[in-house]
C-alpha atoms as a PDB file:
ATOM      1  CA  UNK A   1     -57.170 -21.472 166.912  1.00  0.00           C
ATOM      2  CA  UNK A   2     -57.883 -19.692 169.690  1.00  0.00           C
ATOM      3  CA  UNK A   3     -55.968 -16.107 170.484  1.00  0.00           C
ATOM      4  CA  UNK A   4     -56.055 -14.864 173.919  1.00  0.00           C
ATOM      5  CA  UNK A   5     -57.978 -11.633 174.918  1.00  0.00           C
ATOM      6  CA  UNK A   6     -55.586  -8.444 175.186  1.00  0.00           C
ATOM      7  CA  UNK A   7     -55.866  -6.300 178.078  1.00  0.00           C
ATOM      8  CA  UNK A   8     -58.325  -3.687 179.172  1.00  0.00           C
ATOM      9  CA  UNK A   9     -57.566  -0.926 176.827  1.00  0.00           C
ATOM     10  CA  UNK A  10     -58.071   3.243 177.317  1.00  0.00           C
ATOM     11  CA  UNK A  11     -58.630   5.996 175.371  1.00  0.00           C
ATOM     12  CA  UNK A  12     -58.138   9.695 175.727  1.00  0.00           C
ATOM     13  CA  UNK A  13     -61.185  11.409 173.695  1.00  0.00           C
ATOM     14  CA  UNK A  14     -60.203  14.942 172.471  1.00  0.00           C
ATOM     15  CA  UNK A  15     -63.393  16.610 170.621  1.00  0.00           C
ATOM     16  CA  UNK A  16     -66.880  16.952 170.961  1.00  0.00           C
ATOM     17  CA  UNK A  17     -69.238  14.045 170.198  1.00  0.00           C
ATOM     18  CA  UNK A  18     -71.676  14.948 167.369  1.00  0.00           C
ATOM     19  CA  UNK A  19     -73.320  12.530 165.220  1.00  0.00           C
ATOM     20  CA  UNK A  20     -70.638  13.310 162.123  1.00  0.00           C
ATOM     21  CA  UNK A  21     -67.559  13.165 164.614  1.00  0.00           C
ATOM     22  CA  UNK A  22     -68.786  10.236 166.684  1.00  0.00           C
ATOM     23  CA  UNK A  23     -70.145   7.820 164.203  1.00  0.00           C
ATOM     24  CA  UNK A  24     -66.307   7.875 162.428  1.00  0.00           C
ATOM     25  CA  UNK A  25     -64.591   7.866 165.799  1.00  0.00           C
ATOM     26  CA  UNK A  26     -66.678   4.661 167.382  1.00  0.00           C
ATOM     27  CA  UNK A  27     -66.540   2.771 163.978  1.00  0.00           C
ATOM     28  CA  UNK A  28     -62.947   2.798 164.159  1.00  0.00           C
ATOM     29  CA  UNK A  29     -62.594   1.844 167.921  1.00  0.00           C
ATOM     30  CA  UNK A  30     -64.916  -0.740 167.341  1.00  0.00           C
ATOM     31  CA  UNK A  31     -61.661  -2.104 165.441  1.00  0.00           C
ATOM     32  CA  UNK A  32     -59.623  -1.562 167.595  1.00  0.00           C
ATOM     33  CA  UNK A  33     -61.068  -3.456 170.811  1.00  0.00           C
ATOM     34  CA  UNK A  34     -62.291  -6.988 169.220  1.00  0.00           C
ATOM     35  CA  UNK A  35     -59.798  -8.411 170.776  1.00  0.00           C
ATOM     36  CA  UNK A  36     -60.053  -6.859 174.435  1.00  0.00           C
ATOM     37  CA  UNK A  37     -61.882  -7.926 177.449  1.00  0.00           C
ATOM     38  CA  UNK A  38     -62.502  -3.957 178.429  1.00  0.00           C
ATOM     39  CA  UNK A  39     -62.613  -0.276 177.241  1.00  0.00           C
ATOM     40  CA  UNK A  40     -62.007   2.741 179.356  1.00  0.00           C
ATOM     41  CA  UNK A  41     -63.292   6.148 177.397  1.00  0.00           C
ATOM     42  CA  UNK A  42     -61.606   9.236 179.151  1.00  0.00           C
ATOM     43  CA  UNK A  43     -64.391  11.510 178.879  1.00  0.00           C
ATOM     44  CA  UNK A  44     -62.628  14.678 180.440  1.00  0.00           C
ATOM     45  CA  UNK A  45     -61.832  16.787 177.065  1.00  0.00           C
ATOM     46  CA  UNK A  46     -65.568  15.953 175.672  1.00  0.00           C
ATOM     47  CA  UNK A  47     -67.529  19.425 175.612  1.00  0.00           C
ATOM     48  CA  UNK A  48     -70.708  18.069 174.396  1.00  0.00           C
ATOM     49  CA  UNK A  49     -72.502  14.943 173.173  1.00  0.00           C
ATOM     50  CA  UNK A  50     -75.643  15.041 170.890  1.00  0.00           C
ATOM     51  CA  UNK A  51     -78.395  12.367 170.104  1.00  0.00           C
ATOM     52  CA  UNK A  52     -76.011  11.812 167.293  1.00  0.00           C
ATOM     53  CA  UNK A  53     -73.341  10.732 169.404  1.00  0.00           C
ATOM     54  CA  UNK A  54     -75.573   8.879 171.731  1.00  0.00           C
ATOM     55  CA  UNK A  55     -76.566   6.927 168.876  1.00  0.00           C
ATOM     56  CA  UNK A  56     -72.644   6.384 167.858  1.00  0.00           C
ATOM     57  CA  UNK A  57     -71.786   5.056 171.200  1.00  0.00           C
ATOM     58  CA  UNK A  58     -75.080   2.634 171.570  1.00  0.00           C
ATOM     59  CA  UNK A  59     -73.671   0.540 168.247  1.00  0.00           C
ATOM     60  CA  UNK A  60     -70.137   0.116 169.504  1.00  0.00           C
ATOM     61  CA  UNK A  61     -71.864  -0.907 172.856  1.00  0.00           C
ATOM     62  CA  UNK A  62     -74.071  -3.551 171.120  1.00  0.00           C
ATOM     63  CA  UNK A  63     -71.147  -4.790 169.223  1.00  0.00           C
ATOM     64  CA  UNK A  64     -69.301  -5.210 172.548  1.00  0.00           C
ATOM     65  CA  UNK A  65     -71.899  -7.312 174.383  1.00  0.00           C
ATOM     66  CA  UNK A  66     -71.296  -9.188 171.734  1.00  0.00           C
ATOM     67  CA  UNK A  67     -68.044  -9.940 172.347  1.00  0.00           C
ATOM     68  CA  UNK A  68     -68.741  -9.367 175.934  1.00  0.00           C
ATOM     69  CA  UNK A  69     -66.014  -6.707 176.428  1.00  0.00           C
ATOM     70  CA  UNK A  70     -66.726  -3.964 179.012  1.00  0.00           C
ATOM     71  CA  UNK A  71     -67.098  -0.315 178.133  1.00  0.00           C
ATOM     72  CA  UNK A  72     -66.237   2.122 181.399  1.00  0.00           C
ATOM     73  CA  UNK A  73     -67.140   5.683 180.142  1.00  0.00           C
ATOM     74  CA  UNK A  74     -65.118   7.977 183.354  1.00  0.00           C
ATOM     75  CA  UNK A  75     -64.492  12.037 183.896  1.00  0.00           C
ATOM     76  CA  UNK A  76     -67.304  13.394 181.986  1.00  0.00           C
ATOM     77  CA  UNK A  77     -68.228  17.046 182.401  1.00  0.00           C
ATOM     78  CA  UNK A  78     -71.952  17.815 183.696  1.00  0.00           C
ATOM     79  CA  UNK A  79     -72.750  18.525 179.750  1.00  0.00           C
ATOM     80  CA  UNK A  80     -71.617  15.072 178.459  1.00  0.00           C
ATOM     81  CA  UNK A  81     -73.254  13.207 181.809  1.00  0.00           C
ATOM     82  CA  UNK A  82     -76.488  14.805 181.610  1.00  0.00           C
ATOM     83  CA  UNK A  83     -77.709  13.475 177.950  1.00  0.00           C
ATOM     84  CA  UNK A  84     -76.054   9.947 179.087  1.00  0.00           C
ATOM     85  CA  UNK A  85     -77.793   9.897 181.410  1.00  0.00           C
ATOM     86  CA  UNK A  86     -81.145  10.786 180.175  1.00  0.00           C
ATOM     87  CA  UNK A  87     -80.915   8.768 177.372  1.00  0.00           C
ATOM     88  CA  UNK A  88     -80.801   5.854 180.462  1.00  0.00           C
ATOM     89  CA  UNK A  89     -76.930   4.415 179.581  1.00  0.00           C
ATOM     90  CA  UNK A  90     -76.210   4.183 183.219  1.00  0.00           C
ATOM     91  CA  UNK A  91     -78.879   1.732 183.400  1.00  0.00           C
ATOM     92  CA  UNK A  92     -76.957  -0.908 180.965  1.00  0.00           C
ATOM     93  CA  UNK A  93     -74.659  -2.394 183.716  1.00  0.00           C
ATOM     94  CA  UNK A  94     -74.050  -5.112 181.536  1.00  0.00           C
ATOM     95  CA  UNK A  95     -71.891  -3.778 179.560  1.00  0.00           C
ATOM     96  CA  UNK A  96     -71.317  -0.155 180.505  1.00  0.00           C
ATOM     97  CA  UNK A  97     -70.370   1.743 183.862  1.00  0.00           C
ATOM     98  CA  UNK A  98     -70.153   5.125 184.007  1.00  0.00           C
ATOM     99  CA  UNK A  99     -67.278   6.717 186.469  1.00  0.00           C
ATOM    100  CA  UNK A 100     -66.286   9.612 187.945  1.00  0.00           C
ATOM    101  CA  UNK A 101     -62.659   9.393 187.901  1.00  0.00           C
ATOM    102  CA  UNK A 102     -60.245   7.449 185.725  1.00  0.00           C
ATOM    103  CA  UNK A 103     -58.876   5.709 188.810  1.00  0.00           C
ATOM    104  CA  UNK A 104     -62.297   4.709 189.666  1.00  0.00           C
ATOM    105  CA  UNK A 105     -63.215   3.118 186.126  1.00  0.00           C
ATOM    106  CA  UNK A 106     -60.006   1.195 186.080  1.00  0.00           C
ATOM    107  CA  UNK A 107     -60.449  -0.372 189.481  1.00  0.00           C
ATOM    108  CA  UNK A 108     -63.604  -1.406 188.383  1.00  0.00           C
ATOM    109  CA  UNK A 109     -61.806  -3.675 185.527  1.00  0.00           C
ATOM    110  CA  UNK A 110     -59.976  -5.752 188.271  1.00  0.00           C
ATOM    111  CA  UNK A 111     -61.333  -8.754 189.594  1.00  0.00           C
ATOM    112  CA  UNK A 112     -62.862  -8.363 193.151  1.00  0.00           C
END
């Protein structure tokens, strides 16, 4: 039987992103979005993210191109977007889109 996709689905992150922190936080959202099409990650109370973290988010982004749900990672502080960046996740447009505003990444989820 066949269950339809939910809807995009967003989440407000509260605490820095080190490998202890981020590994237990992304193993439970992977959970909790099998069943949606797309993820929005509000990125605006992050402090910091370590290699730790990096690592964290690159398994729940492999399990979603899996399932082929979207991940939009939006307001992210200089100190988050810099490692992001440099570890090259805004080059995965597959699956990933980084945003500067909320409003931005959820547009993004609409059809054009």
């Amino acid at each position: 039987m066949l269950v339809p996709a939910q809807a995009n689905k967003v989440f407000d992150l509260n605490d820095s992103l080190f490998f202890a922190v981020a590994d237990r936080f992304f193993g439970k959202l992977s959970l909790l979005t099998q069943e949606c099409t797309g993820t929005l990650l509000n990125l605006e109370s992050v402090s910091m993210i370590d290699s730790g973290g990096i690592s964290s988010l690159l398994k729940l982004i492999e399990q979603c191109e899996k399932s082929n749900t979207k991940i939009h990672l939006s307001n992210m502080n200089r100190s988050v977007a810099r490692p992001l960046i440099k570890a090259k996740l805004n080059k995965r447009q597959d699956s990933l889109a980084l945003f500067p505003t909320i409003e931005e990444a959820q547009t993004a989820f609409l059809p054009p």
